[in-house]
Protein backbone atom coordinates (compact mmCIF):
# COMPACT_ATOMS: atom_id res chain seq x y z
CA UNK A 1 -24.24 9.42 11.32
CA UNK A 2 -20.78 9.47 9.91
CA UNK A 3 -18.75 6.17 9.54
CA UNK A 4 -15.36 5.36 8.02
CA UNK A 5 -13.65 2.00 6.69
CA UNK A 6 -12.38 0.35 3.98
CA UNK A 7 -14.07 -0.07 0.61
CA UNK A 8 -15.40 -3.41 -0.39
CA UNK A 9 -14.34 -5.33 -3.46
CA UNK A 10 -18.40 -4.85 -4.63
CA UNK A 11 -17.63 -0.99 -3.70
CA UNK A 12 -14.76 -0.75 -5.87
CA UNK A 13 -16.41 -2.58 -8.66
CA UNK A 14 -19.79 -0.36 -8.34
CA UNK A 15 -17.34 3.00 -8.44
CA UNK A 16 -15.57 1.78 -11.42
CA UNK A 17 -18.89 1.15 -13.29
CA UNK A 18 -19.89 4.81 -12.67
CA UNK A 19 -16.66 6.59 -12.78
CA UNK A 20 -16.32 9.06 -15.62
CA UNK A 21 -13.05 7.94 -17.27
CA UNK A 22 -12.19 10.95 -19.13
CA UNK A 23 -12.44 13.20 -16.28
CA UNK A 24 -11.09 10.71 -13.39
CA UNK A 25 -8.63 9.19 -15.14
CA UNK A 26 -5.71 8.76 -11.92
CA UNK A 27 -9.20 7.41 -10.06
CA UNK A 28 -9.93 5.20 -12.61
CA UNK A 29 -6.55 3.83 -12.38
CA UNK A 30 -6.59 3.06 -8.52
CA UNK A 31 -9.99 1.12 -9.03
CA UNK A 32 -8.24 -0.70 -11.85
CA UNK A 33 -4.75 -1.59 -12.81
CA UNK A 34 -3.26 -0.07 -9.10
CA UNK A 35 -6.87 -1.94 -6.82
CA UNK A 36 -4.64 -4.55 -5.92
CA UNK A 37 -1.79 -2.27 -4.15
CA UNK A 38 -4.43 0.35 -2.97
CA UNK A 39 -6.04 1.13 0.09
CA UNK A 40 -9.83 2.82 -0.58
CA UNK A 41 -11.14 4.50 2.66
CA UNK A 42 -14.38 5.33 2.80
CA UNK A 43 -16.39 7.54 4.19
CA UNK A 44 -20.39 7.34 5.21
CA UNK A 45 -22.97 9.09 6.01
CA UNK A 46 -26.60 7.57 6.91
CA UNK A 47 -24.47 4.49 5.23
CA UNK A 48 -24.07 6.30 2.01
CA UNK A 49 -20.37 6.91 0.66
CA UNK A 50 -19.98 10.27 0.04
CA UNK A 51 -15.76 10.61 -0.79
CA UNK A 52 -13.14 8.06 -0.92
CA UNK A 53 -9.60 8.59 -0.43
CA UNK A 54 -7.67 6.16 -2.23
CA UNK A 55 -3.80 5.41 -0.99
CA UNK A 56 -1.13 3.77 -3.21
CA UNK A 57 2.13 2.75 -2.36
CA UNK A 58 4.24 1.59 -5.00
CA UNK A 59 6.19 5.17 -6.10
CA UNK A 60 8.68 6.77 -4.44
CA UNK A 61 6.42 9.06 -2.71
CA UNK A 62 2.99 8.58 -0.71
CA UNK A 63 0.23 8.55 -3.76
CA UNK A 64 -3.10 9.55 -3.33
CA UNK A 65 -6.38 9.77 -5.54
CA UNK A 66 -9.46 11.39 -4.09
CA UNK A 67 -13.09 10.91 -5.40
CA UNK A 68 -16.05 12.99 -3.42
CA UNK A 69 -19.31 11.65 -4.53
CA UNK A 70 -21.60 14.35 -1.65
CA UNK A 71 -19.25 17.36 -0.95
CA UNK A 72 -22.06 19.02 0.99
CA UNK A 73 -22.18 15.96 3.19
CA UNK A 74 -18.74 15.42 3.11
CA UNK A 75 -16.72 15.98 6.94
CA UNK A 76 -13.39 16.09 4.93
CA UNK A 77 -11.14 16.77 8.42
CA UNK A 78 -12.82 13.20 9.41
CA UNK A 79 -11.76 11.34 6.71
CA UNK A 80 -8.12 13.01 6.66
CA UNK A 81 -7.87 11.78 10.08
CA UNK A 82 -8.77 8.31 9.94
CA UNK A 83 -7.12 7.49 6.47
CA UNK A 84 -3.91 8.59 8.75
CA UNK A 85 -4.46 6.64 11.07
CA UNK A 86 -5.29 3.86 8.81
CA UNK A 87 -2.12 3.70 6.43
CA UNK A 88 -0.04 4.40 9.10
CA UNK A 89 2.10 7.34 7.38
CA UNK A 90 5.31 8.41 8.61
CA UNK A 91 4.85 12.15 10.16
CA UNK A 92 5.29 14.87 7.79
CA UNK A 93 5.82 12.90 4.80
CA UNK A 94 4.45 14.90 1.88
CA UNK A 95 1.76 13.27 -0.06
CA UNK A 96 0.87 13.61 -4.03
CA UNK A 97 -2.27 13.25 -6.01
CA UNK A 98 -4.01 15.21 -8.94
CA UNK A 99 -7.26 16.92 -8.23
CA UNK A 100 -10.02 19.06 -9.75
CA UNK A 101 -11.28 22.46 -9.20
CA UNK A 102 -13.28 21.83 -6.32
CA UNK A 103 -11.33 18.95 -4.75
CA UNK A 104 -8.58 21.31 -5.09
CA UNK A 105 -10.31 24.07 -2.96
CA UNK A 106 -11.36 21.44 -0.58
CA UNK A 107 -7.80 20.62 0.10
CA UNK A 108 -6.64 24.15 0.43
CA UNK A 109 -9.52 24.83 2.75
CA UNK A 110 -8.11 22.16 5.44
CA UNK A 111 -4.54 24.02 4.70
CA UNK A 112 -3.23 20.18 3.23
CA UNK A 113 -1.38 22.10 0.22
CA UNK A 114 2.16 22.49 -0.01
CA UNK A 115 5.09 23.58 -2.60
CA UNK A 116 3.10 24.89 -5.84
CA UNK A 117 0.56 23.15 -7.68
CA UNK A 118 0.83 23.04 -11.60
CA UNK A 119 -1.84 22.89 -14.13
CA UNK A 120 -1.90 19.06 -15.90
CA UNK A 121 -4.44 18.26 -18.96
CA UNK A 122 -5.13 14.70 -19.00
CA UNK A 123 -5.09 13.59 -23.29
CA UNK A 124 -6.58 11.31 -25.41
CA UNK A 125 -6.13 10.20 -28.63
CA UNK A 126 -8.65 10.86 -31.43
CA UNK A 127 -6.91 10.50 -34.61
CA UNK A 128 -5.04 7.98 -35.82
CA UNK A 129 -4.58 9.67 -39.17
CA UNK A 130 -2.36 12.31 -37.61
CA UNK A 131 0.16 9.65 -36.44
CA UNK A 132 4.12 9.25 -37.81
CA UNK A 133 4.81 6.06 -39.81
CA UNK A 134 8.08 5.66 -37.38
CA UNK A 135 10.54 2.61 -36.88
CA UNK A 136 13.47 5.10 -35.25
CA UNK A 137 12.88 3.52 -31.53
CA UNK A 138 13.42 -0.13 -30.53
CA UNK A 139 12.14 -2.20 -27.91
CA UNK A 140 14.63 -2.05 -24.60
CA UNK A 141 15.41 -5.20 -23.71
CA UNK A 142 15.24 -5.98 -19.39
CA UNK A 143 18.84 -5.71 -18.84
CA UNK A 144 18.76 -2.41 -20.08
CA UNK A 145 15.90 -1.28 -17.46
CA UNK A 146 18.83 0.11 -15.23
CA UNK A 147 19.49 2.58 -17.52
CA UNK A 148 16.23 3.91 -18.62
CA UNK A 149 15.90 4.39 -14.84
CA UNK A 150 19.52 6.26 -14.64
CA UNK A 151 17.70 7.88 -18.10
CA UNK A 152 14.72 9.26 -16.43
CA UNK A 153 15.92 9.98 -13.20
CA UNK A 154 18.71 12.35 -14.52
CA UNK A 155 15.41 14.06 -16.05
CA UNK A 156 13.61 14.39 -12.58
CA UNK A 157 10.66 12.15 -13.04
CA UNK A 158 9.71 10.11 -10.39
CA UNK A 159 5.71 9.34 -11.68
CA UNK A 160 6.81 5.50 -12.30
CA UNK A 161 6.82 1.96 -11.21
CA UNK A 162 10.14 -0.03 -11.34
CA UNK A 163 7.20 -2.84 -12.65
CA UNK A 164 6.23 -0.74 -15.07
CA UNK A 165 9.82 -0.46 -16.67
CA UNK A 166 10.05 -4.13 -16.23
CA UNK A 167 6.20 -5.36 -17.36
CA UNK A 168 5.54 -3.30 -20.43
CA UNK A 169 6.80 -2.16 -23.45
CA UNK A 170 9.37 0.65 -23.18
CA UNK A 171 11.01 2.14 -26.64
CA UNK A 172 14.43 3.75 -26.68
CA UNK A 173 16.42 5.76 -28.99
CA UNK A 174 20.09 5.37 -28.69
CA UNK A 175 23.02 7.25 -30.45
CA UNK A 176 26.54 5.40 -30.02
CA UNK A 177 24.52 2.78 -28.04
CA UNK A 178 23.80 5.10 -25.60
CA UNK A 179 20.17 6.02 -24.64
CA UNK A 180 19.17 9.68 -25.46
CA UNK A 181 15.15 9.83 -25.32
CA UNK A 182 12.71 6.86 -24.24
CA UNK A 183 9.23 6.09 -23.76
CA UNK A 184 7.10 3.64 -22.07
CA UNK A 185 3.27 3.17 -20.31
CA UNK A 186 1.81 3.69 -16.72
CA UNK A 187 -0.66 1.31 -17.87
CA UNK A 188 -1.05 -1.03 -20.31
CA UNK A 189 -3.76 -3.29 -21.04
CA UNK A 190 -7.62 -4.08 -22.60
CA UNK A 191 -8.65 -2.09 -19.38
CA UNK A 192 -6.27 1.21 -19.47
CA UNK A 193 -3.43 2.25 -21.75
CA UNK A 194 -1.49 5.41 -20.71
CA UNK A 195 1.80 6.53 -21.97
CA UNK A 196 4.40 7.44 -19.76
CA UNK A 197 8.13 8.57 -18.81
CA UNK A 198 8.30 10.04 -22.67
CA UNK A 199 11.86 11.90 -22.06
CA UNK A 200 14.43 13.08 -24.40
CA UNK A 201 17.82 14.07 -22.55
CA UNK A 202 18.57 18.06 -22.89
CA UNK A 203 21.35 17.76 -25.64
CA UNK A 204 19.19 15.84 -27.75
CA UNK A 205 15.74 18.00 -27.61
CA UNK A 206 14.55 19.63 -30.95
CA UNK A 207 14.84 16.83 -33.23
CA UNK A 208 11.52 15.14 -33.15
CA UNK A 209 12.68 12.49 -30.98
CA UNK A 210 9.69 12.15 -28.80
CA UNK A 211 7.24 12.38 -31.62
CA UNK A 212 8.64 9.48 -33.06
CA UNK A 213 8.53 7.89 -29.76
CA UNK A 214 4.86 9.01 -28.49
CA UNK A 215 3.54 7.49 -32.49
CA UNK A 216 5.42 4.17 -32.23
CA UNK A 217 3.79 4.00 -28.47
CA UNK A 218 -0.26 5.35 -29.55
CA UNK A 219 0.15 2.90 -31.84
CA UNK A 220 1.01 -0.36 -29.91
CA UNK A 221 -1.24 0.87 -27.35
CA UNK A 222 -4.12 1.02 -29.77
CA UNK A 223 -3.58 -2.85 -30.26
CA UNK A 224 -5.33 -3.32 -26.62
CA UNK A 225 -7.57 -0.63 -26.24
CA UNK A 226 -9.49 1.97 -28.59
CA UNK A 227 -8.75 4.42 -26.12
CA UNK A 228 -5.10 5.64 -25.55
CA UNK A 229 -4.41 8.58 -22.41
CA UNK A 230 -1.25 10.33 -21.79
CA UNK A 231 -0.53 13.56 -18.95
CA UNK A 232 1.12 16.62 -19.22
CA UNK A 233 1.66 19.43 -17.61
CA UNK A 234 0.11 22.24 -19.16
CA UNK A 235 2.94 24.83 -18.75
CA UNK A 236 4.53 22.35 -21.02
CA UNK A 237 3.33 23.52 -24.00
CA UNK A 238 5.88 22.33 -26.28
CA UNK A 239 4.61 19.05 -25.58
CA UNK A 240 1.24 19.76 -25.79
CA UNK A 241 1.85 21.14 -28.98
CA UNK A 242 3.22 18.21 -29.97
CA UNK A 243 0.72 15.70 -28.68
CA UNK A 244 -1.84 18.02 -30.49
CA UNK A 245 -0.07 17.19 -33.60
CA UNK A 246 -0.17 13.69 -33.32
CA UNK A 247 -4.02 13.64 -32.79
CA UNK A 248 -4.28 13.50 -28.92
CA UNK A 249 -7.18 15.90 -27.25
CA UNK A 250 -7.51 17.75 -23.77
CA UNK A 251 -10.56 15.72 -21.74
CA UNK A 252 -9.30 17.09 -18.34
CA UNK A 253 -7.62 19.97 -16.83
CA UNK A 254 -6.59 19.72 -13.47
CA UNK A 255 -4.12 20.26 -10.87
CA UNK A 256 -1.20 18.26 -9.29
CA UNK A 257 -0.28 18.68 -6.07
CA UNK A 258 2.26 17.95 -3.25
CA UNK A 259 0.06 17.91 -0.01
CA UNK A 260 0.63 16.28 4.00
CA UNK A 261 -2.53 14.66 5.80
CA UNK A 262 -2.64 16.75 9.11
C-alpha cells in the first residue's frame, strides 16, 4: 500500500543520522541548516519510506533535493504528483536540484528534465598544508551586502540566500574601493561549512584573486568544523584546478538540473 505525507521531525532526524554526507551533501543540507524552511514529502510503502522529495523555498527559483531510499519500490509519478499538490507550485515554474546517476535517469524517465544538465563535483578539503598564508581580502561589512549582490548577480549566480550574505562571513577584494572578486558560505556552522558565491569579475580574472579568497575562507571555516565542502561545476576546470591546488578533493560527481513537476 502506497501512502504519502510529510516527514516527521523524528524522520528527519533518523535520515540525517544515516545520510552519507560526502555523497548527499545538498540532502544533507535540507535535513540540516535549510529543515526549518523545507518541506520533506514522503513517500510509503507497507509504511516504509522509500524516497523523499525535499522542497525549499528561500532562492530565487523552486529548490529541490531528492533522496530514494527503495527505487524498486519507488511509484515516482505518485510522489511527483502529490508533492505538487502539496507545495502548491505555480504552473510551469521550472524547478532545480542536483542529482546522481540513477536519480538522474529516474527523472528523465518521467520526462521532468529541461534546458541541459551540467556535470558538478561536490569538494572537500583534505589538506591544510596546501593552503595560501593570505590577508589580501577583508571582511564586507552589512552595508556593503547590496553590492556583493549587484557583484554576483552581474556574474549570473543565483545559488544564494540574501541571509546568507547578511549572516555569515563574506570576504571582498576591492581595487579603488570598488569590489572586483568576493567570497562567502552557503553554510556555516559546527554542523556544515560550505563555501559559496567565490566570483572574480571578468576584467580582473588571472591574478589569483579567488585563491586568495577560497584560503582565507577554508581557513575560517575550519574554525567550526573539520570538514570544509565547496561545488563546482566540472566543465569548470580552471577552478577545479585551482581548488585541487589548495588541497580540496572530488567526493561526488553529479548532475544539476533545471526540471518542472508534471
Amino acid at each position: 500500500m502506497i501512502s504519502h505525507r510529510l516527514l516527521t521531525n523524528e524522520a528527519i532526524n533518523q535520515l540525517t543520522d544515516q545520510i552519507h554526507r560526502d555523497q548527499h551533501l545538498l540532502f544533507y543540507s535540507y535535513l540540516t541548516q535549510r529543515k526549518e524552511q523545507a518541506t520533506f514529502v514522503g513517500q510509503y510503502v507497507d509504511d516504509k519510506l522509500t524516497a523523499v522529495l525535499a522542497y525549499f523555498c528561500g532562492l530565487s527559483f523552486p529548490a529541490f533535493s531528492f533522496h530514494c531510499l527503495n527505487q524498486e519500490n519507488l511509484n515516482f509519478p505518485a510522489l511527483i504528483a502529490f508533492t505538487k499538490e502539496t507545495i502548491q507550485l505555480k504552473q510551469h515554474s521550472v524547478c532545480g536540484t542536483i542529482l546522481c546517476d540513477c536519480d538522474l535517469q529516474l527523472f528523465q524517465s518521467q520526462g521532468l528534465i529541461t534546458g541541459n544538465p551540467q556535470r558538478f563535483l561536490t569538494m572537500k578539503h583534505t589538506d591544510q598544508s596546501k593552503l595560501l598564508d593570505s590577508n589580501l581580502a577583508e571582511l564586507i561589512k552589512k552595508n556593503e551586502v547590496p553590492d556583493i549582490v549587484d557583484l554576483l548577480r552581474s556574474g549570473g549566480m543565483k545559488f544564494f540566500t540574501r541571509s546568507e550574505l547578511e549572516q555569515y562571513p563574506f570576504f571582498g577584494i576591492k581595487e579603488c574601493g570598488h569590489l572586483i572578486a568576493a567570497g562567502g558560505f552557503h553554510f556555516y556552522d559546527s554542523k556544515l561549512v560550505e563555501l559559496g558565491n567565490i566570483y572574480t569579475s571578468p576584467a580582473h580574472r588571472g591574478k589569483g584573486l579567488a585563491k586568495h579568497l577560497t584560503s582565507q575562507l577554508t581557513k575560517l571555516g575550519r574554525t567550526l568544523a573539520s570538514d570544509v565542502y565547496l561545488g563546482v561545476l566540472k566543465e569548470n576546470q580552471v577552478a577545479v584546478h585551482l581548488y585541487k591546488s589548495l588541497g580540496y578533493e572530488v567526493t561526488a560527481e553529479q548532475t544539476m538540473v533545471d526540471f518542472k513537476l508534471s
